[in-house]
PDB file of N, CA and C in Angstrom:
ATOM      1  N   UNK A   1     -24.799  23.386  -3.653  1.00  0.00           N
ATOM      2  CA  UNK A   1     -25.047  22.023  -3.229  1.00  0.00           C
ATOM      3  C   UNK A   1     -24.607  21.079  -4.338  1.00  0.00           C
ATOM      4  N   UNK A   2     -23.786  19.974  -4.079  1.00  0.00           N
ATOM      5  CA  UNK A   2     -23.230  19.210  -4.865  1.00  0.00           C
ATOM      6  C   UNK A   2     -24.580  17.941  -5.428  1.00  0.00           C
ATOM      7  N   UNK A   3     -24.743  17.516  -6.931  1.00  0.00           N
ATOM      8  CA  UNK A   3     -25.489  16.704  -7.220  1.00  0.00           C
ATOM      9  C   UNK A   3     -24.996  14.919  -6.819  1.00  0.00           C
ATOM     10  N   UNK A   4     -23.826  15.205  -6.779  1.00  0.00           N
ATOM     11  CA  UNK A   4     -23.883  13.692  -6.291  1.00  0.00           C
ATOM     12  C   UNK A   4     -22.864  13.710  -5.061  1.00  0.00           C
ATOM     13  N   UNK A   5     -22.995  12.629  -4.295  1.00  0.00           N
ATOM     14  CA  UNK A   5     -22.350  13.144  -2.964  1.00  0.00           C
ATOM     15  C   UNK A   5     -21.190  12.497  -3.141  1.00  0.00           C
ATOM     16  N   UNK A   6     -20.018  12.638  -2.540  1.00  0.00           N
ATOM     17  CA  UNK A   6     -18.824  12.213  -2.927  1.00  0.00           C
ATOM     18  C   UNK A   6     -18.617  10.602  -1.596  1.00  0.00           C
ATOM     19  N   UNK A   7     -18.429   9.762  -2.304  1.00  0.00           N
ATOM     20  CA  UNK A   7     -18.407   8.551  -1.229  1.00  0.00           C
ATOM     21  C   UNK A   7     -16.911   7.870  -1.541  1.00  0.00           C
ATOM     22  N   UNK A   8     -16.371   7.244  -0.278  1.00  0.00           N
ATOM     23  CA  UNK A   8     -15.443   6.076  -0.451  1.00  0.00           C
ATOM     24  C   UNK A   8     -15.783   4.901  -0.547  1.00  0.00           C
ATOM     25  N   UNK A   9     -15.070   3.580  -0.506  1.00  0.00           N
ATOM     26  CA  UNK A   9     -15.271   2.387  -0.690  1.00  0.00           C
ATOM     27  C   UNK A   9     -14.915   2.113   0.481  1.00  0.00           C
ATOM     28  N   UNK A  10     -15.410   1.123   1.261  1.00  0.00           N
ATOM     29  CA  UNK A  10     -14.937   0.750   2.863  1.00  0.00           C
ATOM     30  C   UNK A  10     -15.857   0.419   3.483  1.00  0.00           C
ATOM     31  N   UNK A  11     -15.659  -0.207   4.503  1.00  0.00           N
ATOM     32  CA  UNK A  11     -16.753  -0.283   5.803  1.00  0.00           C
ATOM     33  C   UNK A  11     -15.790   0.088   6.846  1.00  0.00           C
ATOM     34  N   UNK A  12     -16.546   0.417   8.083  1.00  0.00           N
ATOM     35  CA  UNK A  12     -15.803   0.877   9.529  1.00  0.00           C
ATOM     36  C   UNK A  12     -15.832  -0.796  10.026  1.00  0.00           C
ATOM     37  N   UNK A  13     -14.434  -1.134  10.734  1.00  0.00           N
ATOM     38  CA  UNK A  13     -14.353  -2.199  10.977  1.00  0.00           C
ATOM     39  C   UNK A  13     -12.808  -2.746  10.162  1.00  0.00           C
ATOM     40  N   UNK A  14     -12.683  -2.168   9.243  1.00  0.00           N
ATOM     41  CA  UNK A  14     -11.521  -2.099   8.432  1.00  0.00           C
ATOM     42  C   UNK A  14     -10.577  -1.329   8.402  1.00  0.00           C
ATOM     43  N   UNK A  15      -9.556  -1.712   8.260  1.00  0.00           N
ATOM     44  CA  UNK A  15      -8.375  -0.222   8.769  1.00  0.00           C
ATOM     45  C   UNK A  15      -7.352  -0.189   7.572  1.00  0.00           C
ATOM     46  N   UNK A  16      -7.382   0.876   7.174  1.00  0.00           N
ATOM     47  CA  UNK A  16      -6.119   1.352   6.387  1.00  0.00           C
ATOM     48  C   UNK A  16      -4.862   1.645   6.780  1.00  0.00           C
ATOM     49  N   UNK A  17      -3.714   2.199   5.655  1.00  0.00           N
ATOM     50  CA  UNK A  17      -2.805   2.796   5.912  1.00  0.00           C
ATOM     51  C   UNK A  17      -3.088   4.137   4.470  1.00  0.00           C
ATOM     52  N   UNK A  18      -2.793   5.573   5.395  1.00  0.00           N
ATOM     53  CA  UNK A  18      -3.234   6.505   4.687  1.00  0.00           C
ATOM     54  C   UNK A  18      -1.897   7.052   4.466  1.00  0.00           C
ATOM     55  N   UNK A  19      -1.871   7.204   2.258  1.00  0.00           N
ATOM     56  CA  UNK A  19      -0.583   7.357   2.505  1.00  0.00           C
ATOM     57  C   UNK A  19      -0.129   9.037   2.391  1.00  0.00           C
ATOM     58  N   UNK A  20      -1.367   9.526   2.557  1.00  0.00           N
ATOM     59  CA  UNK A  20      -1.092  11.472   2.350  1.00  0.00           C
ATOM     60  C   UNK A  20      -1.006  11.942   3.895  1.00  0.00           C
ATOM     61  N   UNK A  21      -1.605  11.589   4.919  1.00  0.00           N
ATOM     62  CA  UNK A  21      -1.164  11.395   6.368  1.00  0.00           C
ATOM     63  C   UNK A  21      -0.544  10.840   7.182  1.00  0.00           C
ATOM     64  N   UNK A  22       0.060   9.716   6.533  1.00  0.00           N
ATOM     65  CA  UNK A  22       1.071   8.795   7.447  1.00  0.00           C
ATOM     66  C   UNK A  22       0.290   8.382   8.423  1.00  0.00           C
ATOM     67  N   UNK A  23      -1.076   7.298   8.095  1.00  0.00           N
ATOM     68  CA  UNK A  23      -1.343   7.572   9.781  1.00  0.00           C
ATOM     69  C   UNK A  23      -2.642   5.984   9.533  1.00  0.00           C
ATOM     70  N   UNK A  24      -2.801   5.331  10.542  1.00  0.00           N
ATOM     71  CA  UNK A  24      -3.684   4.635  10.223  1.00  0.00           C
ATOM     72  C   UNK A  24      -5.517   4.907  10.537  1.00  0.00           C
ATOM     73  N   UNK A  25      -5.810   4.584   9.623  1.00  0.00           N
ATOM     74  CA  UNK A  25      -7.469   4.710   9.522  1.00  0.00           C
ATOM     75  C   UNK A  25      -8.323   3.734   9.808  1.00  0.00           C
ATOM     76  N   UNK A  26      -9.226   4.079  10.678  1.00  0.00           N
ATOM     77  CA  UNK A  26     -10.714   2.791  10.893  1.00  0.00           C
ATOM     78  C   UNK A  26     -11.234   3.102   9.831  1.00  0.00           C
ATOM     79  N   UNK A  27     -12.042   2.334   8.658  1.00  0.00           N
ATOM     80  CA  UNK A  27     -12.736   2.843   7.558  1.00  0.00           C
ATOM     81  C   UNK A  27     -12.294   3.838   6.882  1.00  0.00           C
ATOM     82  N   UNK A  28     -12.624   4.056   6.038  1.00  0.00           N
ATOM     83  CA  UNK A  28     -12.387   4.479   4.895  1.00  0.00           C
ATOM     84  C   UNK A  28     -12.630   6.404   4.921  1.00  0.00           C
ATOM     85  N   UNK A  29     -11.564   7.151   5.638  1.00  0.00           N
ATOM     86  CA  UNK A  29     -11.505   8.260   5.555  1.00  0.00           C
ATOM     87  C   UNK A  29     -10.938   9.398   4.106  1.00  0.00           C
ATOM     88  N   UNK A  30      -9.946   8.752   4.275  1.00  0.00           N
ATOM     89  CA  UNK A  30      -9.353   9.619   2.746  1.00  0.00           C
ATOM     90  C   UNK A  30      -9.268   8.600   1.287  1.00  0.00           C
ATOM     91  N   UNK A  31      -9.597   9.339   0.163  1.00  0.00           N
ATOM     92  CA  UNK A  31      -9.491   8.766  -1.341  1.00  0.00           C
ATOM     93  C   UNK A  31      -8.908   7.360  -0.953  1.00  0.00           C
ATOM     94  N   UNK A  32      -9.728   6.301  -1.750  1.00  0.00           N
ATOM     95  CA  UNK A  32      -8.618   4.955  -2.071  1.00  0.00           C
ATOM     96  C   UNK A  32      -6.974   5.451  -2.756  1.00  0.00           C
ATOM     97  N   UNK A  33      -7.440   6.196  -3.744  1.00  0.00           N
ATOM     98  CA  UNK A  33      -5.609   6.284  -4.379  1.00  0.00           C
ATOM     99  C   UNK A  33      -4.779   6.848  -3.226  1.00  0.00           C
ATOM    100  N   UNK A  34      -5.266   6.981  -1.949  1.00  0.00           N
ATOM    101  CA  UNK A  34      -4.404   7.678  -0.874  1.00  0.00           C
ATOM    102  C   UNK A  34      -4.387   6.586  -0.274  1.00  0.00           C
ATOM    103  N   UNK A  35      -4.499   5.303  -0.008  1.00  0.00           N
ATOM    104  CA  UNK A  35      -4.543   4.660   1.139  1.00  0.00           C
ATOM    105  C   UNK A  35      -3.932   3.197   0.774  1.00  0.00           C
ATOM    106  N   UNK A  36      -3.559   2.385   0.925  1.00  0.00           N
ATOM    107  CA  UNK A  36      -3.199   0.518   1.138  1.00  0.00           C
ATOM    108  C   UNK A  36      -4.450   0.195   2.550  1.00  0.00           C
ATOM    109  N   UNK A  37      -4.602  -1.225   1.864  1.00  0.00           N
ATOM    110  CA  UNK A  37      -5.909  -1.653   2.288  1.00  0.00           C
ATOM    111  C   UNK A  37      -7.139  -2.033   1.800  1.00  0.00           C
ATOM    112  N   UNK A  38      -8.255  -3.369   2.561  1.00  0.00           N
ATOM    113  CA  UNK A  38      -8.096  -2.998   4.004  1.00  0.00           C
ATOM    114  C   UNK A  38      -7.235  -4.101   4.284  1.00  0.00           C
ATOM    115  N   UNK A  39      -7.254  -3.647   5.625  1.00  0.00           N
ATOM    116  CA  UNK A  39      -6.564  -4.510   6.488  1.00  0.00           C
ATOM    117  C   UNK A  39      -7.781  -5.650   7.711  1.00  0.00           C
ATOM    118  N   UNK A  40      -7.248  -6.357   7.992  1.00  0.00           N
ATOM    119  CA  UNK A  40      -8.425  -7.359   9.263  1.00  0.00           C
ATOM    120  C   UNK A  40      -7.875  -6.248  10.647  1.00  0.00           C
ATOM    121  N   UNK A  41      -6.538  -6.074  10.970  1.00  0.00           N
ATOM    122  CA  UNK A  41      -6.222  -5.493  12.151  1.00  0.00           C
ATOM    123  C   UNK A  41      -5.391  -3.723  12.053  1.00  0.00           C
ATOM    124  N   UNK A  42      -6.075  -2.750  13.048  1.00  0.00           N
ATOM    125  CA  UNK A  42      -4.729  -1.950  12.903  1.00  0.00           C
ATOM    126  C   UNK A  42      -3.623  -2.361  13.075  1.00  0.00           C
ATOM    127  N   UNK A  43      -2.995  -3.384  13.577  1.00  0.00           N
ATOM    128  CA  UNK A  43      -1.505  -3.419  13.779  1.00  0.00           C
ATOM    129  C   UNK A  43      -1.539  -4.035  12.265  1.00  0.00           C
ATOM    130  N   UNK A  44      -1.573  -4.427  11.486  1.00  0.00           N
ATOM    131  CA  UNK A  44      -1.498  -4.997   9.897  1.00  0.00           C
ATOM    132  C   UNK A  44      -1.237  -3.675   9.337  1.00  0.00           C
ATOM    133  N   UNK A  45      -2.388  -2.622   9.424  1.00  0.00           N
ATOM    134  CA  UNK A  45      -2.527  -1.338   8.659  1.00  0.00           C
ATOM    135  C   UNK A  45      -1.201  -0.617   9.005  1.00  0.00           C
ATOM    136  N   UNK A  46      -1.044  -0.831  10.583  1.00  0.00           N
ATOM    137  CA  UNK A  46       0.461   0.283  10.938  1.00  0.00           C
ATOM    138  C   UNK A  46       1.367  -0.298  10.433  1.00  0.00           C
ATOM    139  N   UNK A  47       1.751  -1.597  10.012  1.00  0.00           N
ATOM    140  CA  UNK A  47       3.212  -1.786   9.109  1.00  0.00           C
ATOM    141  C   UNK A  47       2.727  -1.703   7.106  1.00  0.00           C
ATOM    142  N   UNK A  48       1.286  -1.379   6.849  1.00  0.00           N
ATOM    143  CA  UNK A  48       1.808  -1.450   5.745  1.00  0.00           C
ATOM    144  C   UNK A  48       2.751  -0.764   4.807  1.00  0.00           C
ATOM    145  N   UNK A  49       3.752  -0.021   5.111  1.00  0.00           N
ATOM    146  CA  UNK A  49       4.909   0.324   4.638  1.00  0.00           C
ATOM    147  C   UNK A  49       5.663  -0.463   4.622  1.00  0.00           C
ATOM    148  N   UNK A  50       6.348  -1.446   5.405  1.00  0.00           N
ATOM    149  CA  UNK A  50       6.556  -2.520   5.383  1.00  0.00           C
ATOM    150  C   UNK A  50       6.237  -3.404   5.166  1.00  0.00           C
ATOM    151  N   UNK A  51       5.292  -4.007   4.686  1.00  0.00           N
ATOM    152  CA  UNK A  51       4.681  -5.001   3.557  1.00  0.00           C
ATOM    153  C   UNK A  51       4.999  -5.062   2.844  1.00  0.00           C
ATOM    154  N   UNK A  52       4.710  -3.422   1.972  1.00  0.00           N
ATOM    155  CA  UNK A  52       4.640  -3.487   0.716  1.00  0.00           C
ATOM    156  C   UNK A  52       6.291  -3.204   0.480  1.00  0.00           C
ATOM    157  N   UNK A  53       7.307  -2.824   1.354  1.00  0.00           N
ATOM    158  CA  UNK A  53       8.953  -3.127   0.948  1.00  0.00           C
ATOM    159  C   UNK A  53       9.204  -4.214   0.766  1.00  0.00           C
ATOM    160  N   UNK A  54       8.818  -5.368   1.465  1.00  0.00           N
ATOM    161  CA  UNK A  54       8.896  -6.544   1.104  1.00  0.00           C
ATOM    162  C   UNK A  54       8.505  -7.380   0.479  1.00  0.00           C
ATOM    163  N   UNK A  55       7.229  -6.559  -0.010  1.00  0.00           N
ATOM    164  CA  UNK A  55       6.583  -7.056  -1.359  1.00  0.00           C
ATOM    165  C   UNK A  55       7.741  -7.302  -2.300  1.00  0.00           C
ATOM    166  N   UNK A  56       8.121  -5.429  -2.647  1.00  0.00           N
ATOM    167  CA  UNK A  56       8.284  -5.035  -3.620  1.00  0.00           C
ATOM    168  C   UNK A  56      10.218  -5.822  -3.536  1.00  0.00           C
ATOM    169  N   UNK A  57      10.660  -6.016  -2.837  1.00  0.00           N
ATOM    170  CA  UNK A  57      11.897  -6.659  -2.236  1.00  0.00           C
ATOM    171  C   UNK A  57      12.080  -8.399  -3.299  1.00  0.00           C
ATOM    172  N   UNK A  58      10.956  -8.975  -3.130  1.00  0.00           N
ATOM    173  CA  UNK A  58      10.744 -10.142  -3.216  1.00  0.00           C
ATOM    174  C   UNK A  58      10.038 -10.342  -4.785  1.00  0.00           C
ATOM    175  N   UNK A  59       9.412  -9.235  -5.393  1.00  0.00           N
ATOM    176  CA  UNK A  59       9.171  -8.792  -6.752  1.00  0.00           C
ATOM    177  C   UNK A  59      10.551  -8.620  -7.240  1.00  0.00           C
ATOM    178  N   UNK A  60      11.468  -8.199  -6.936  1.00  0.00           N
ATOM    179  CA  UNK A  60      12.405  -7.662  -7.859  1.00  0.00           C
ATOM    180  C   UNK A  60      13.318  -8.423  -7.634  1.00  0.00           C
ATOM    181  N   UNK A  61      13.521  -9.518  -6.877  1.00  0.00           N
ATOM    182  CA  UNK A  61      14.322 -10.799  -6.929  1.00  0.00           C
ATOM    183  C   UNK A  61      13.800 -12.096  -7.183  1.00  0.00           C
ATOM    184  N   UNK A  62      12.529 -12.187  -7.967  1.00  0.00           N
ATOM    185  CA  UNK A  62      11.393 -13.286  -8.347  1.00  0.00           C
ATOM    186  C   UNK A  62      12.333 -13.582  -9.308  1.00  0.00           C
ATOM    187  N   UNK A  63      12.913 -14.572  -9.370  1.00  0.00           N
ATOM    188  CA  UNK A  63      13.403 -15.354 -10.908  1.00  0.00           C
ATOM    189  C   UNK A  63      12.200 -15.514 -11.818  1.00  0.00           C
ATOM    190  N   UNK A  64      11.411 -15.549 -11.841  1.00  0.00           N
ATOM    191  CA  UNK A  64       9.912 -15.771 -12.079  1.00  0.00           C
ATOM    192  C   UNK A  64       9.450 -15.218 -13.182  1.00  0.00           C
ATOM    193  N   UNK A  65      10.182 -13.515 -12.593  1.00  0.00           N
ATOM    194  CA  UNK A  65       9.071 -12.400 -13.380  1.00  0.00           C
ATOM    195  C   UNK A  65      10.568 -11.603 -13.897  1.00  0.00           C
ATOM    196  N   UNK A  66      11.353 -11.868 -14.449  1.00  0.00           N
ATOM    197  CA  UNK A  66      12.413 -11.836 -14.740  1.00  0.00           C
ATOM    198  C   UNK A  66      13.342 -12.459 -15.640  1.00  0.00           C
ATOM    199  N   UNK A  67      13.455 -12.253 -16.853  1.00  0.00           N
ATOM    200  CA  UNK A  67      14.125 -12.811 -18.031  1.00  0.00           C
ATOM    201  C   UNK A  67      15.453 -12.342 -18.010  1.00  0.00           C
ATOM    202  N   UNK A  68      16.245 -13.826 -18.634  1.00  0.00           N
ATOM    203  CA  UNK A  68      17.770 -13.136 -18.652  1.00  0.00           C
ATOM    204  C   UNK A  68      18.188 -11.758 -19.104  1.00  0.00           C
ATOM    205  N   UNK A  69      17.274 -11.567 -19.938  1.00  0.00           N
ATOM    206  CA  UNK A  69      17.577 -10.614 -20.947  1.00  0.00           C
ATOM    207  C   UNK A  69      17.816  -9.172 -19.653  1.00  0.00           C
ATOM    208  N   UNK A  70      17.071  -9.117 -18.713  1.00  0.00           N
ATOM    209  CA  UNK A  70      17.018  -8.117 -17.558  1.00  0.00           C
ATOM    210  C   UNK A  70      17.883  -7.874 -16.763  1.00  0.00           C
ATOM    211  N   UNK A  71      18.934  -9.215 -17.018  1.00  0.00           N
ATOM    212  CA  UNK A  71      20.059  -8.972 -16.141  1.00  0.00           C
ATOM    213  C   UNK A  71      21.273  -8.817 -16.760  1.00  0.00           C
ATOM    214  N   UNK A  72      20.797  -9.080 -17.986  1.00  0.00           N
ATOM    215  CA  UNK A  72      22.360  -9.155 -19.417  1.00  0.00           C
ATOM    216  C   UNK A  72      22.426  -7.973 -19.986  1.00  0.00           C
ATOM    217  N   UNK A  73      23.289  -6.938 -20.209  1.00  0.00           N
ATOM    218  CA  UNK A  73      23.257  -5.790 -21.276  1.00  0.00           C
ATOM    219  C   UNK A  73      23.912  -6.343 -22.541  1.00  0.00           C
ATOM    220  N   UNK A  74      22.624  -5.681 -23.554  1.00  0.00           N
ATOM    221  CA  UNK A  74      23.244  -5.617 -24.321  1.00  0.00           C
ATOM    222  C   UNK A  74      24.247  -4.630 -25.466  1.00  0.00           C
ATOM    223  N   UNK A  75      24.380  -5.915 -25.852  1.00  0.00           N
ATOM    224  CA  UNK A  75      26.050  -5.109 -26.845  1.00  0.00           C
ATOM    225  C   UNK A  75      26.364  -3.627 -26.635  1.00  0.00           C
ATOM    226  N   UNK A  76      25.647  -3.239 -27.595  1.00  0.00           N
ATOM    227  CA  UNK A  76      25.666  -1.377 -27.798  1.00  0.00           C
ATOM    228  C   UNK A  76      25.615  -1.017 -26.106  1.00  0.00           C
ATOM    229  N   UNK A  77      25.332  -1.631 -24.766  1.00  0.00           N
ATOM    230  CA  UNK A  77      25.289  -0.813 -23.395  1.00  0.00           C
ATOM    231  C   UNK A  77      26.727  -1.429 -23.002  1.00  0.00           C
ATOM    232  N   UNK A  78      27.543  -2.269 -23.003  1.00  0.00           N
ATOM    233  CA  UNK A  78      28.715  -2.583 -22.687  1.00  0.00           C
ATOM    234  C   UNK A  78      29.905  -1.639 -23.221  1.00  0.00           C
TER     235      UNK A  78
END
């Protein structure tokens, strides 16, 4: 018998995207480090793969978060 019981973070009412099943979740079934979320709707949870491409799309073309220096090689790489 285990001394402490093993719990997630979540309420039912909330939906994930689970990313070791490919699959969307009401509440909080598998590990947080397995999942994106929550979400307000399953249809939110079923594209978060697509979110987060366009997150990550819109991160890596942020002039923002991006110094010349990131787009210039230098000397010794030319």
């Amino acid at each position: 018998m285990a001394l402490f019981k093993k719990r997630t973070v979540g309420k039912p009412g909330e939906w994930y995207y689970c990313l070791e099943h490919k699959k969307v979740e009401e509440g909080p079934e598998c590990p947080a480090k397995n999942r994106f979320g929550p979400y307000a709707t399953r249809e939110e949870a079923a594209h978060a793969m697509e979110t987060a491409r366009e997150r990550n799309l819109e991160w890596e073309t942020d002039p923002k978060w991006h110094d010349a220096s990131d787009t210039e090689q230098a000397p010794e790489d030319r």
